[in-house]
C-alpha atoms as a PDB file:
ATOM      1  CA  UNK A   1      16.406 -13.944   4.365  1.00  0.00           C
ATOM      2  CA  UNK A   2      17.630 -14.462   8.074  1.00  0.00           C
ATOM      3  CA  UNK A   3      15.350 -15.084  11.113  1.00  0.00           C
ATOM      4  CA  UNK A   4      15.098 -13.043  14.453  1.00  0.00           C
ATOM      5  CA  UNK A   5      12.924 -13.346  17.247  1.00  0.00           C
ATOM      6  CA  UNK A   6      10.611 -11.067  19.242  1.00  0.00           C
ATOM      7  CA  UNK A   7       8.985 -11.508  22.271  1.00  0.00           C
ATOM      8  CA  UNK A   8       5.624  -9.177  22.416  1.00  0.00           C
ATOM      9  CA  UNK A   9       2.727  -9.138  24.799  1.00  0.00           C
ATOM     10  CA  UNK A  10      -1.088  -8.850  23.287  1.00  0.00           C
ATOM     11  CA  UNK A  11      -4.359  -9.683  24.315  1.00  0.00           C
ATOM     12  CA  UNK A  12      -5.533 -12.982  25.016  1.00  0.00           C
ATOM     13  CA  UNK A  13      -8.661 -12.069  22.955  1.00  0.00           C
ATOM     14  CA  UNK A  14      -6.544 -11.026  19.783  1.00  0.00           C
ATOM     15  CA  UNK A  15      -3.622 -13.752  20.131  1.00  0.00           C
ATOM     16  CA  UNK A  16      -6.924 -16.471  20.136  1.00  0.00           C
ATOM     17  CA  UNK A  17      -7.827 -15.098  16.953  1.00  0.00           C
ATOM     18  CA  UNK A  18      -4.583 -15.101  15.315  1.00  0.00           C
ATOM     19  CA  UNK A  19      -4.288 -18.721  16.663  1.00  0.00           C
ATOM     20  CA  UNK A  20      -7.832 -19.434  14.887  1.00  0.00           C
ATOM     21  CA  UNK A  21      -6.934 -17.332  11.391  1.00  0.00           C
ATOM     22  CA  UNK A  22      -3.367 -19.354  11.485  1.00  0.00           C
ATOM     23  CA  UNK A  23      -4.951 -22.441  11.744  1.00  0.00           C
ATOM     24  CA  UNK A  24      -8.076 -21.751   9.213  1.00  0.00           C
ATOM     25  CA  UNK A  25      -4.915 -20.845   6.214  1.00  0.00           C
ATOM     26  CA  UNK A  26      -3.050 -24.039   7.411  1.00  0.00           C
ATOM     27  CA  UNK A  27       0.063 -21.817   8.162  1.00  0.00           C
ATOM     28  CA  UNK A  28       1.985 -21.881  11.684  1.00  0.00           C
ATOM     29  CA  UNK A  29       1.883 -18.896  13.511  1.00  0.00           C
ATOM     30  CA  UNK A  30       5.058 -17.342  12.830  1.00  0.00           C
ATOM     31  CA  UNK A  31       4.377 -17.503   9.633  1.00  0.00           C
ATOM     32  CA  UNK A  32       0.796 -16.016   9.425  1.00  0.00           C
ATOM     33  CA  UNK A  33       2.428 -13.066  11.591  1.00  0.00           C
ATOM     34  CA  UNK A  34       4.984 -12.691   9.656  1.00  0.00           C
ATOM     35  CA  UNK A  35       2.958 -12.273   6.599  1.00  0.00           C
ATOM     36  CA  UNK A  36       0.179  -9.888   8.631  1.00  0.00           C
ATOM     37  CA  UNK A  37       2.892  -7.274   9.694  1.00  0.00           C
ATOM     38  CA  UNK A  38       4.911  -7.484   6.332  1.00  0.00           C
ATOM     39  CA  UNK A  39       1.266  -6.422   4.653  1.00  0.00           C
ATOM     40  CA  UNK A  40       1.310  -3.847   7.583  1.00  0.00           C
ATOM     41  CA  UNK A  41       4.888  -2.105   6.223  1.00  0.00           C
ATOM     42  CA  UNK A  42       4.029  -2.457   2.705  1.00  0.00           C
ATOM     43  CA  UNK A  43       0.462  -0.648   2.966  1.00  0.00           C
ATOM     44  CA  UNK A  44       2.180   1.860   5.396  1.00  0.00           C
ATOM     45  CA  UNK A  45       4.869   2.366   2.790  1.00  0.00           C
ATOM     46  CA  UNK A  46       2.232   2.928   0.275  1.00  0.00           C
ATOM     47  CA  UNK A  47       0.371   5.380   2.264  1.00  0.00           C
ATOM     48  CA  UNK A  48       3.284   7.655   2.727  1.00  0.00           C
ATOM     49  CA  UNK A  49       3.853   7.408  -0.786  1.00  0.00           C
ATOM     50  CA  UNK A  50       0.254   8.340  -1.683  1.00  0.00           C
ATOM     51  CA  UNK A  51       0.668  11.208   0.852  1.00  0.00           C
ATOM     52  CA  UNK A  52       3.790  12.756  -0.991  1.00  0.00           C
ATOM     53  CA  UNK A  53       2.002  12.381  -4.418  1.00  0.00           C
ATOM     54  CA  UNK A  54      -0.822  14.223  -2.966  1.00  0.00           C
ATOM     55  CA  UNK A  55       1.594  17.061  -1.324  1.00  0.00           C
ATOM     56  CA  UNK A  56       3.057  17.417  -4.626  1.00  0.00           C
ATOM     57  CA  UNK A  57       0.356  17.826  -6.833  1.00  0.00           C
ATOM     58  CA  UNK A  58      -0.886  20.046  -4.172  1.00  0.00           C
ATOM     59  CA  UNK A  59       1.502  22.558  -4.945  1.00  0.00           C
ATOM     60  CA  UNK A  60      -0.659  24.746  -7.185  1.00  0.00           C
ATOM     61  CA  UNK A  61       2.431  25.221  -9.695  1.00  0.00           C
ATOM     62  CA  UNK A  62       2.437  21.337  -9.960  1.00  0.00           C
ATOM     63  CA  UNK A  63      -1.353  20.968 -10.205  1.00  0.00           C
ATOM     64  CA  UNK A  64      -1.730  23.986 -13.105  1.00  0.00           C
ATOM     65  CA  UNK A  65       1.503  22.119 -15.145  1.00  0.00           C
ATOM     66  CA  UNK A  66      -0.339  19.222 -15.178  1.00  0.00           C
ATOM     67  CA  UNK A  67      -3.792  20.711 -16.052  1.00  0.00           C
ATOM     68  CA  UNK A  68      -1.828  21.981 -19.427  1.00  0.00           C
ATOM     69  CA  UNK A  69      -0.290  19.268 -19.987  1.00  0.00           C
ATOM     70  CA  UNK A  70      -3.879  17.121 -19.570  1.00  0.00           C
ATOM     71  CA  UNK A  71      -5.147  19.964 -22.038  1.00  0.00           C
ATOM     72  CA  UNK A  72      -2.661  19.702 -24.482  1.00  0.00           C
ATOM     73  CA  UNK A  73      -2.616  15.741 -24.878  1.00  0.00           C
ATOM     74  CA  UNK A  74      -6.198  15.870 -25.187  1.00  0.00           C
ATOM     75  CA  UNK A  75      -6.007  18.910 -27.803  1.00  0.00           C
ATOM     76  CA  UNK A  76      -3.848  16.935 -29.587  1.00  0.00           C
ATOM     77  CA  UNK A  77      -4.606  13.303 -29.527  1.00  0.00           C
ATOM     78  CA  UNK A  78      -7.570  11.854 -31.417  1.00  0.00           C
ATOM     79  CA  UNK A  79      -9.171   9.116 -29.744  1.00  0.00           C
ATOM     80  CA  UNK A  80      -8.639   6.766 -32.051  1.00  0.00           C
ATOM     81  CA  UNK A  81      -4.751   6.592 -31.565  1.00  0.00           C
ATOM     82  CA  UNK A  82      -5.248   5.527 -27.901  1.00  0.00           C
ATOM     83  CA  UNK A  83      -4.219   2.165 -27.274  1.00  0.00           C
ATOM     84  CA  UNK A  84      -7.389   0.792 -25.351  1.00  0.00           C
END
């Protein structure tokens, strides 16, 4: 993976703190950034994800195919042949 650079502007307050956290994990700065925003993507990634399941079992077509299909396994599956 390559390298680029930003320059950003933040407040004192917060940059002290990401100073302190950096320094409490032993990791330089760059790196402890680095790692905070690519958390930031993945959770945002995950969110809009989460929010297209939800839009498609919204549709109430969707949401009564799968409430037959939840029916059916469970009309037709005995306990017992569950793997847990």
């Amino acid at each position: 993976m390559g390298y680029g650079k930003i320059s950003i502007t933040i407040p004192e307050e917060i940059l002290e703190e990401i100073k302190e956290l950096a320094q409490k994990r032993e990791t330089k700065l760059s790196h402890f950034i680095s790692d905070v925003l690519a958390d930031k993507i993945r959770r945002s990634k995950e969110e809009s994800f989460v929010q297209r399941i939800n839009e498609i079992f919204g549709d109430p077509e969707v949401a009564e195919e799968q409430r037959l299909m939840a029916k059916d396994i469970a009309d037709t599956t005995d306990v017992e042949e569950l793997p847990w």
